[in-house]
C-alpha atoms as a PDB file:
ATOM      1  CA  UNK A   1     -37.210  -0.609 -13.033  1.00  0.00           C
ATOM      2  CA  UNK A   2     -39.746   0.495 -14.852  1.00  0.00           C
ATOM      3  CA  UNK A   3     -38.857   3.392 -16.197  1.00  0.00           C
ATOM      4  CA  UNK A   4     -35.425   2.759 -16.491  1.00  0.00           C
ATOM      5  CA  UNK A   5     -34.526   3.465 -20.183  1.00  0.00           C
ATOM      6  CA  UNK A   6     -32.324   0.743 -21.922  1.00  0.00           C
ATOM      7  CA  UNK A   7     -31.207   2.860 -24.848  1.00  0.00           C
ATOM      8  CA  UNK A   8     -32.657   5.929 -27.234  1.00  0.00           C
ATOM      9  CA  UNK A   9     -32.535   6.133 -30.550  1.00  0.00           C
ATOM     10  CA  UNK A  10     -33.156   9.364 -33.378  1.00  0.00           C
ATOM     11  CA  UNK A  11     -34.014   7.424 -36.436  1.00  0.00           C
ATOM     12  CA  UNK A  12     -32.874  10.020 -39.536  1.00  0.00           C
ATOM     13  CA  UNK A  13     -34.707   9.109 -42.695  1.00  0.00           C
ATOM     14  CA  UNK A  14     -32.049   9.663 -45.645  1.00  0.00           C
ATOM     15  CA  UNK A  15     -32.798  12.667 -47.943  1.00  0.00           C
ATOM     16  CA  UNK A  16     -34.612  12.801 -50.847  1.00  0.00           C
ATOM     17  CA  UNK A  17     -33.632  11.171 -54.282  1.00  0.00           C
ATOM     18  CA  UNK A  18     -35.287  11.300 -57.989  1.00  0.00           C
ATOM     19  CA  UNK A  19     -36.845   7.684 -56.440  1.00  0.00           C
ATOM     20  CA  UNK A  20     -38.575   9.241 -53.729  1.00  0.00           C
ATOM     21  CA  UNK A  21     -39.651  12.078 -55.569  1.00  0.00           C
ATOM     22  CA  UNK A  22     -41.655   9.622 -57.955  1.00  0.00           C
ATOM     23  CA  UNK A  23     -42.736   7.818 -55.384  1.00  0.00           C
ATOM     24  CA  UNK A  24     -41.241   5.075 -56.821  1.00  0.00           C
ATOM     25  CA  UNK A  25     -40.699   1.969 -55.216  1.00  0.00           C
ATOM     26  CA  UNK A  26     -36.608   0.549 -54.932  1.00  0.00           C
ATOM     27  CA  UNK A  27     -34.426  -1.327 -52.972  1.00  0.00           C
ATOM     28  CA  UNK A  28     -31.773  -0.633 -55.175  1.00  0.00           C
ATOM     29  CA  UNK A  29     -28.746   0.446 -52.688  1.00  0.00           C
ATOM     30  CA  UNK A  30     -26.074   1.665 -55.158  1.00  0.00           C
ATOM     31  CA  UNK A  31     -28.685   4.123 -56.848  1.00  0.00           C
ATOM     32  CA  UNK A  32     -30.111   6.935 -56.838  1.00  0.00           C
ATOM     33  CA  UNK A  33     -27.558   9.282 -54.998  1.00  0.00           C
ATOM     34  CA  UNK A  34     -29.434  11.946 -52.478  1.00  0.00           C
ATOM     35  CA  UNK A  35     -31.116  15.006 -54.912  1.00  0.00           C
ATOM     36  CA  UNK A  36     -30.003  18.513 -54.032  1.00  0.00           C
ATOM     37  CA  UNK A  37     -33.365  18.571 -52.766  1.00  0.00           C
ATOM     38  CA  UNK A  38     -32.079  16.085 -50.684  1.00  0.00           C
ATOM     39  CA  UNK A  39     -28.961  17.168 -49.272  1.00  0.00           C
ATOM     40  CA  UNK A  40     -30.887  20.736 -48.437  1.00  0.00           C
ATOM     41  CA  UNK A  41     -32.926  18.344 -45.955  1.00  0.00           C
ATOM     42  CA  UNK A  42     -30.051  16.341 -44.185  1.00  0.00           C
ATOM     43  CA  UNK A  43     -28.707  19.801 -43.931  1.00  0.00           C
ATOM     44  CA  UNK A  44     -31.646  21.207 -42.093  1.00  0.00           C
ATOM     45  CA  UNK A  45     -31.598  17.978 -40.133  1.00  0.00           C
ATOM     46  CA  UNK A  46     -28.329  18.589 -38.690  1.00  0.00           C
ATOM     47  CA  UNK A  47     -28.717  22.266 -37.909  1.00  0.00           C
ATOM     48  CA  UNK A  48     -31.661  20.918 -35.728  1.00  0.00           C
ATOM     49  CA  UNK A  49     -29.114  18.173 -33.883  1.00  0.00           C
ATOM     50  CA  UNK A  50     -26.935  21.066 -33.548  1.00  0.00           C
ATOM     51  CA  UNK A  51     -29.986  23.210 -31.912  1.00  0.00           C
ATOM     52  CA  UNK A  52     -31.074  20.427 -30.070  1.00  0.00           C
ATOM     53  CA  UNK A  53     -27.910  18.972 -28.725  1.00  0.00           C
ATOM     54  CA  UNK A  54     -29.071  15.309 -29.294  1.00  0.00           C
ATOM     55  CA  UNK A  55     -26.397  13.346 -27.778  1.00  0.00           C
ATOM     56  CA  UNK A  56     -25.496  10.646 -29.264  1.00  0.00           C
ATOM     57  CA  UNK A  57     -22.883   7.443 -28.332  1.00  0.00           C
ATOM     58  CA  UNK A  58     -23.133   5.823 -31.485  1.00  0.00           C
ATOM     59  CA  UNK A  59     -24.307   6.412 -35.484  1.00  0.00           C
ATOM     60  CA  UNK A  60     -25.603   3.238 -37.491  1.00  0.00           C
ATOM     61  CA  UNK A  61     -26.297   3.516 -41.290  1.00  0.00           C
ATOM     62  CA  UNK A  62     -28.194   1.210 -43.662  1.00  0.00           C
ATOM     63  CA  UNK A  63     -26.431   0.131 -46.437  1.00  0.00           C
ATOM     64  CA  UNK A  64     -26.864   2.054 -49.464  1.00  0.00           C
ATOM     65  CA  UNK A  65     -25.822   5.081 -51.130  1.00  0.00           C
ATOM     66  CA  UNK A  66     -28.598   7.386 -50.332  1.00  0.00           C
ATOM     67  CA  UNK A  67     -28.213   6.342 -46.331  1.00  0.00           C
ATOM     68  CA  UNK A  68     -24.318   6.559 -46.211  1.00  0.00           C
ATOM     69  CA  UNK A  69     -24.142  10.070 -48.318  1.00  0.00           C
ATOM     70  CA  UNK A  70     -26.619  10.972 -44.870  1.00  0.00           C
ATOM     71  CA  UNK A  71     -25.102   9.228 -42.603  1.00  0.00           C
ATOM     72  CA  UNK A  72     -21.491  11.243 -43.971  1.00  0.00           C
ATOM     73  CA  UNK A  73     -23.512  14.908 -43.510  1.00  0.00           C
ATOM     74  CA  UNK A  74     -24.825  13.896 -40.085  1.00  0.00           C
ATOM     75  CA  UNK A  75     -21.295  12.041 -38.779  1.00  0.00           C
ATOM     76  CA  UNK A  76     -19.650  15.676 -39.302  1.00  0.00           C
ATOM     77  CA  UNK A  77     -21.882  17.483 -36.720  1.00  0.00           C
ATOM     78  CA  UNK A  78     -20.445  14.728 -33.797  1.00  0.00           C
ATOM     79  CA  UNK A  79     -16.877  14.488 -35.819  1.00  0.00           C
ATOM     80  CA  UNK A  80     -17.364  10.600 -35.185  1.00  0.00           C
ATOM     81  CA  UNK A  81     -17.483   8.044 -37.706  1.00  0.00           C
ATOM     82  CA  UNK A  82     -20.530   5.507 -38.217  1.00  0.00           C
ATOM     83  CA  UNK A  83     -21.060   2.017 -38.742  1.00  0.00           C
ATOM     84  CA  UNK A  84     -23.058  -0.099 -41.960  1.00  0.00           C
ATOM     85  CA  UNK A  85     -25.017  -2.100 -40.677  1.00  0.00           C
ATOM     86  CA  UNK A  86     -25.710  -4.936 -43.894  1.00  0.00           C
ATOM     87  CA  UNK A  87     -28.792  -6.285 -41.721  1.00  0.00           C
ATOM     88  CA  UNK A  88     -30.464  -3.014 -42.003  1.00  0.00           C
ATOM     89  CA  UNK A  89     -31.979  -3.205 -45.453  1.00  0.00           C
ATOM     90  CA  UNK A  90     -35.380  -1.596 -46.823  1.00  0.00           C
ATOM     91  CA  UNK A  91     -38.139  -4.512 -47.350  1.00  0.00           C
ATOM     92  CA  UNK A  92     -37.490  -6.754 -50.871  1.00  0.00           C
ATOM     93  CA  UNK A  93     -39.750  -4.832 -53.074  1.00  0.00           C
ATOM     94  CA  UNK A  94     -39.116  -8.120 -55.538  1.00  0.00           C
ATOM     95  CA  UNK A  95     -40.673  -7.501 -58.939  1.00  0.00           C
ATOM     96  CA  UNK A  96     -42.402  -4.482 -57.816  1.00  0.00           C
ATOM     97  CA  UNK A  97     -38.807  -2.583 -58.118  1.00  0.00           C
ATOM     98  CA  UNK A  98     -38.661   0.541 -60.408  1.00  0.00           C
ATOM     99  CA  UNK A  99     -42.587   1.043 -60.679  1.00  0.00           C
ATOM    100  CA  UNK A 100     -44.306   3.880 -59.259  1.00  0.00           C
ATOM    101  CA  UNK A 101     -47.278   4.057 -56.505  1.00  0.00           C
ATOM    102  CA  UNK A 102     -49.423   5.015 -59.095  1.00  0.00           C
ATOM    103  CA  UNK A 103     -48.447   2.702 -61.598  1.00  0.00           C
ATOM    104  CA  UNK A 104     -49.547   0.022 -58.668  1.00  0.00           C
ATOM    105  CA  UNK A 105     -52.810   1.449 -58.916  1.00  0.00           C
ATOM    106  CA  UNK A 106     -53.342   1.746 -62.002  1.00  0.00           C
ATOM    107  CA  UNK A 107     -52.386  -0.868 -63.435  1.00  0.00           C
ATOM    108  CA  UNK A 108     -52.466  -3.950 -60.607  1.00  0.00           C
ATOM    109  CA  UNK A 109     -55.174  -2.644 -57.970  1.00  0.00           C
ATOM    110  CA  UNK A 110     -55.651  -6.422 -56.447  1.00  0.00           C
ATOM    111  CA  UNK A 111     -51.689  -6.585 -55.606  1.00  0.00           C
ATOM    112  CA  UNK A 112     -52.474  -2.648 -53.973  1.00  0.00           C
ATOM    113  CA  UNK A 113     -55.356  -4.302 -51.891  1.00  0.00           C
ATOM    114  CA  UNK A 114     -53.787  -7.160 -50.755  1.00  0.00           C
ATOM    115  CA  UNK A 115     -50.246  -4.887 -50.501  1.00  0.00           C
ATOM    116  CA  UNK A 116     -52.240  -2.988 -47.705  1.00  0.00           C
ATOM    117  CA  UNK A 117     -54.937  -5.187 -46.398  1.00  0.00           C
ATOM    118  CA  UNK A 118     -52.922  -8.835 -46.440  1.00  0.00           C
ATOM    119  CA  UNK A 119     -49.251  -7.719 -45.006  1.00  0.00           C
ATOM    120  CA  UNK A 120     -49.088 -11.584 -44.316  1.00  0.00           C
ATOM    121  CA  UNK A 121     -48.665 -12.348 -47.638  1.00  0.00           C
ATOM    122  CA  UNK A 122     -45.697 -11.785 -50.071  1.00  0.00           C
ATOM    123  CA  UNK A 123     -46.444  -9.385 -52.611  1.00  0.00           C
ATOM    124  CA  UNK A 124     -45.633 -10.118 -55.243  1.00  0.00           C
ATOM    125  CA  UNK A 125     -44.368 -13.474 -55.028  1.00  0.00           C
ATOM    126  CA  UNK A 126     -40.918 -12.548 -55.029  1.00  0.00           C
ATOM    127  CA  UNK A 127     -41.261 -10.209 -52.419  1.00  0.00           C
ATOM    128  CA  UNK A 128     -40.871  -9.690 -48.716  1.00  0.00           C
ATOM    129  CA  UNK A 129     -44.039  -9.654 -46.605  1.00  0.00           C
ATOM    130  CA  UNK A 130     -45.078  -6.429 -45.250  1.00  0.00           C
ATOM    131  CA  UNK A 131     -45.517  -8.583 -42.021  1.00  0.00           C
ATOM    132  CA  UNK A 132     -41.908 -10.672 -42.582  1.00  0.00           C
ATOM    133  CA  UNK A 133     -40.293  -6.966 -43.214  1.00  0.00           C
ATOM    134  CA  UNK A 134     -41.648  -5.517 -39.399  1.00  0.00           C
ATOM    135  CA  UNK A 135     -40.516  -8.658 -37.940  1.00  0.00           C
ATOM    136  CA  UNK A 136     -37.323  -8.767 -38.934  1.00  0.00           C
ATOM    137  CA  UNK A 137     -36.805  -4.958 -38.219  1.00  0.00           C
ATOM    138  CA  UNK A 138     -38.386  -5.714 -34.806  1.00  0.00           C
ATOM    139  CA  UNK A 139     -35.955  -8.238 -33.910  1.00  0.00           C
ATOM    140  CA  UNK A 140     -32.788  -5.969 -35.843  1.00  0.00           C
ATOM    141  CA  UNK A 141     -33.650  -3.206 -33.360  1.00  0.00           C
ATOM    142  CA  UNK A 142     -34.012  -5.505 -30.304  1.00  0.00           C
ATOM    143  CA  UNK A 143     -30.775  -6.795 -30.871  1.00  0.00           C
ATOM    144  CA  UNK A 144     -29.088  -3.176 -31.677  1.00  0.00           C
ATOM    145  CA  UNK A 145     -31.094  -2.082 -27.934  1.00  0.00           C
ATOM    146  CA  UNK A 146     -29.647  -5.289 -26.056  1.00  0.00           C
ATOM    147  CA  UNK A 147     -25.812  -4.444 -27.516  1.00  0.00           C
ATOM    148  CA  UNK A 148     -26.116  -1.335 -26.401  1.00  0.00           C
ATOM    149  CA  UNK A 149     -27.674  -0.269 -22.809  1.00  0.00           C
ATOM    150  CA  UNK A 150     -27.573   2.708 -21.638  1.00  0.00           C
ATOM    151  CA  UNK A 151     -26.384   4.521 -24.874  1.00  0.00           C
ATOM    152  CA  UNK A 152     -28.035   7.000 -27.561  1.00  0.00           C
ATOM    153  CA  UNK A 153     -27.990   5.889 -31.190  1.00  0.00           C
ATOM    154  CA  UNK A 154     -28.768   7.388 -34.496  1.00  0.00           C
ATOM    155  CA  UNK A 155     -30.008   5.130 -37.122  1.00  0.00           C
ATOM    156  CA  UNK A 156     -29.594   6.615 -40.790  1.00  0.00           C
ATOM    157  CA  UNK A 157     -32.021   4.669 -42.760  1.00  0.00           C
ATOM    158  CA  UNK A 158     -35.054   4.379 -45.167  1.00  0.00           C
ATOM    159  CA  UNK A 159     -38.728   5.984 -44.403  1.00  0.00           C
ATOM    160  CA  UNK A 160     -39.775   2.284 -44.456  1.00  0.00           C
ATOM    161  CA  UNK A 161     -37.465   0.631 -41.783  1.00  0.00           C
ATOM    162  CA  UNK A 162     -38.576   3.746 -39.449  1.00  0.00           C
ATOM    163  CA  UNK A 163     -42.179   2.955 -40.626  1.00  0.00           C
ATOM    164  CA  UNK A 164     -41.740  -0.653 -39.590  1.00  0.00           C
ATOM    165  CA  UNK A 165     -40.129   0.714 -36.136  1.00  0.00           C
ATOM    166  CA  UNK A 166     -42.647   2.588 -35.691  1.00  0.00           C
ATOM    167  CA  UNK A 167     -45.597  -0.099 -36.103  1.00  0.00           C
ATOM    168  CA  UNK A 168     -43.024  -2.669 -33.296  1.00  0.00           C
ATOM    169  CA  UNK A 169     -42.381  -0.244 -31.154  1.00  0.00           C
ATOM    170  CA  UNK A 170     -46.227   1.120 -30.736  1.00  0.00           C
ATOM    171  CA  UNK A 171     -47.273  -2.686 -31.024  1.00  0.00           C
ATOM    172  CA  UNK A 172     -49.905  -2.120 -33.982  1.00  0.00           C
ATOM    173  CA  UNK A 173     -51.269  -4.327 -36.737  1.00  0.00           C
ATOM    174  CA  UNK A 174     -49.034  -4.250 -39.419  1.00  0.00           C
ATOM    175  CA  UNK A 175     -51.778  -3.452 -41.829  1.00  0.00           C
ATOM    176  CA  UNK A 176     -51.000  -0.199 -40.288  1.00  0.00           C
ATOM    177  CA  UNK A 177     -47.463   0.452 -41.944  1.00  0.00           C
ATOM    178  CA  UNK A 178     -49.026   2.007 -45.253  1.00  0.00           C
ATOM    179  CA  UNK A 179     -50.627   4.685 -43.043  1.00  0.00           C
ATOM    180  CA  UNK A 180     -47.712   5.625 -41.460  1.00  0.00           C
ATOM    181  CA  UNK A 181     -45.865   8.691 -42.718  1.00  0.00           C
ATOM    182  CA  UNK A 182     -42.482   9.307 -43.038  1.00  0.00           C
ATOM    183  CA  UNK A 183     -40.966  11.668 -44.914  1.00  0.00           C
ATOM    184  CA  UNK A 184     -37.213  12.123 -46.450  1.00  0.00           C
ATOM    185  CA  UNK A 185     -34.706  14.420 -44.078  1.00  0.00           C
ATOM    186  CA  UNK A 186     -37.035  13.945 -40.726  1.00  0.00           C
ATOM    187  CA  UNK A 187     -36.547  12.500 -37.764  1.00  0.00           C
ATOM    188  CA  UNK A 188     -37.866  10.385 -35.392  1.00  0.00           C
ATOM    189  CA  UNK A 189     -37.260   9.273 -31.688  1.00  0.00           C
ATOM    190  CA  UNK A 190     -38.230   6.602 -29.940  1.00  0.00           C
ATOM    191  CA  UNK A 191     -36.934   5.104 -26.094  1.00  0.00           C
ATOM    192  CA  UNK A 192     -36.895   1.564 -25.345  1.00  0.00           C
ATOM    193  CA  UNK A 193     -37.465   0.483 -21.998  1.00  0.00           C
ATOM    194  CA  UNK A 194     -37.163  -2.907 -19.839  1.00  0.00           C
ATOM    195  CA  UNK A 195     -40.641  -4.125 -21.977  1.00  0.00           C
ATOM    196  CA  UNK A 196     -42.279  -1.456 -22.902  1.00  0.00           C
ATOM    197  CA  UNK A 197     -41.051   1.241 -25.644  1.00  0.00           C
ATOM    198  CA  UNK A 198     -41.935   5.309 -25.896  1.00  0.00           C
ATOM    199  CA  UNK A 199     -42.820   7.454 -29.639  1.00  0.00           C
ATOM    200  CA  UNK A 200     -41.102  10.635 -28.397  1.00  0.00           C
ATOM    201  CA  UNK A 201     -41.595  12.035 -31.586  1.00  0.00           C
ATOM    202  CA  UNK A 202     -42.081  11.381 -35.304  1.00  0.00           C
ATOM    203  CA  UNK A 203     -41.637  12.482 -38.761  1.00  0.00           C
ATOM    204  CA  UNK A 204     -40.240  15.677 -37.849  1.00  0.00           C
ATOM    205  CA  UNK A 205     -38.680  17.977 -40.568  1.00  0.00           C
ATOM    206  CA  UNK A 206     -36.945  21.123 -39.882  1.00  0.00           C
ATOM    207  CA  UNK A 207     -38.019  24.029 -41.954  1.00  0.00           C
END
């Protein structure tokens, strides 16, 4: 049926880190640990699972420090443990790793355009495609909805791969992803149906 939901899922950004405070860009999974700054938010974000008794048959966490340390706060509110998923990495920054947004700017504005306008094409060169990156996120999450019918999942993972879930699920150019915001410690929902897939909410961050 139409409106027969195949599976929900919260997707829980991880919390903040001295990275994401520079804005800096990393795919780096065995550093930075989550800030204090960051733990304060994952601890916010599970008083408001608490409050809002989201149910839950299943926690998946990408594979890095900053999304296990969250994925460890949030697995203590259901006193279940949670899987690492390899598969669920953040896109292959490639050479761009370690420089700041504003470095980008500054100093290489034609990568910036084409980062934004061209998601087609690699950048850099040793990079993943913005475009390559939502595929292969689309087809991650299809396969994580298929394996699991009927259930509700949270997904601990990076502002990016919710970004890129995000720009599937709502079926939107992928030029789009850069507009998208998603900030550390929030959370977003969406439902996946038989073809068709619901934004119940996004970027939401407990004061």
């Amino acid at each position: 049926m139409y409106f027969d939901r195949k599976c929900k899922i919260t997707f829980i950004a991880h919390g903040a880190t001295i990275y994401t405070d520079e804005n800096r860009f990393s795919d780096v999974e065995n550093y930075p640990p989550l800030s204090e700054a960051g733990a304060e938010e994952i601890e916010k974000i599970c008083q408001f699972l608490k409050i809002r008794r989201i149910k839950n048959n299943k926690i998946i966490a990408s594979p890095a420090l900053r999304t296990i340390q969250t994925a460890k706060m949030i697995s203590k509110v259901y006193k279940q443990d949670f899987e690492i998923l390899d598969e669920l990495k953040t896109r292959n920054y490639g050479s761009l790793n370690g420089m700041t947004f504003v470095q980008l700017e500054e100093e290489h504005h034609d990568m910036l355009d084409k980062l934004i306008n061209h998601p087609e094409i690699p950048v850099p060169e040793d990079s993943e495609s913005v475009s390559d990156f939502v595929l292969r996120i689309s087809d991650l999450i299809d396969k994580i909805v298929n394996e699991n019918i009927g259930n509700r999942i949270i997904i601990v993972t990076y502002p990016d791969v919710i970004k890129a879930a995000i720009c599937s699920a709502l079926n939107i150019p992928h030029t789009s992803l850069p507009h998208i915001y998603i900030k550390t410690g929030s959370a977003t929902q969406i439902s996946y149906y038989e073809g068709w897939k619901s934004l119940v909410y996004s970027d939401y961050t407990p004061i």
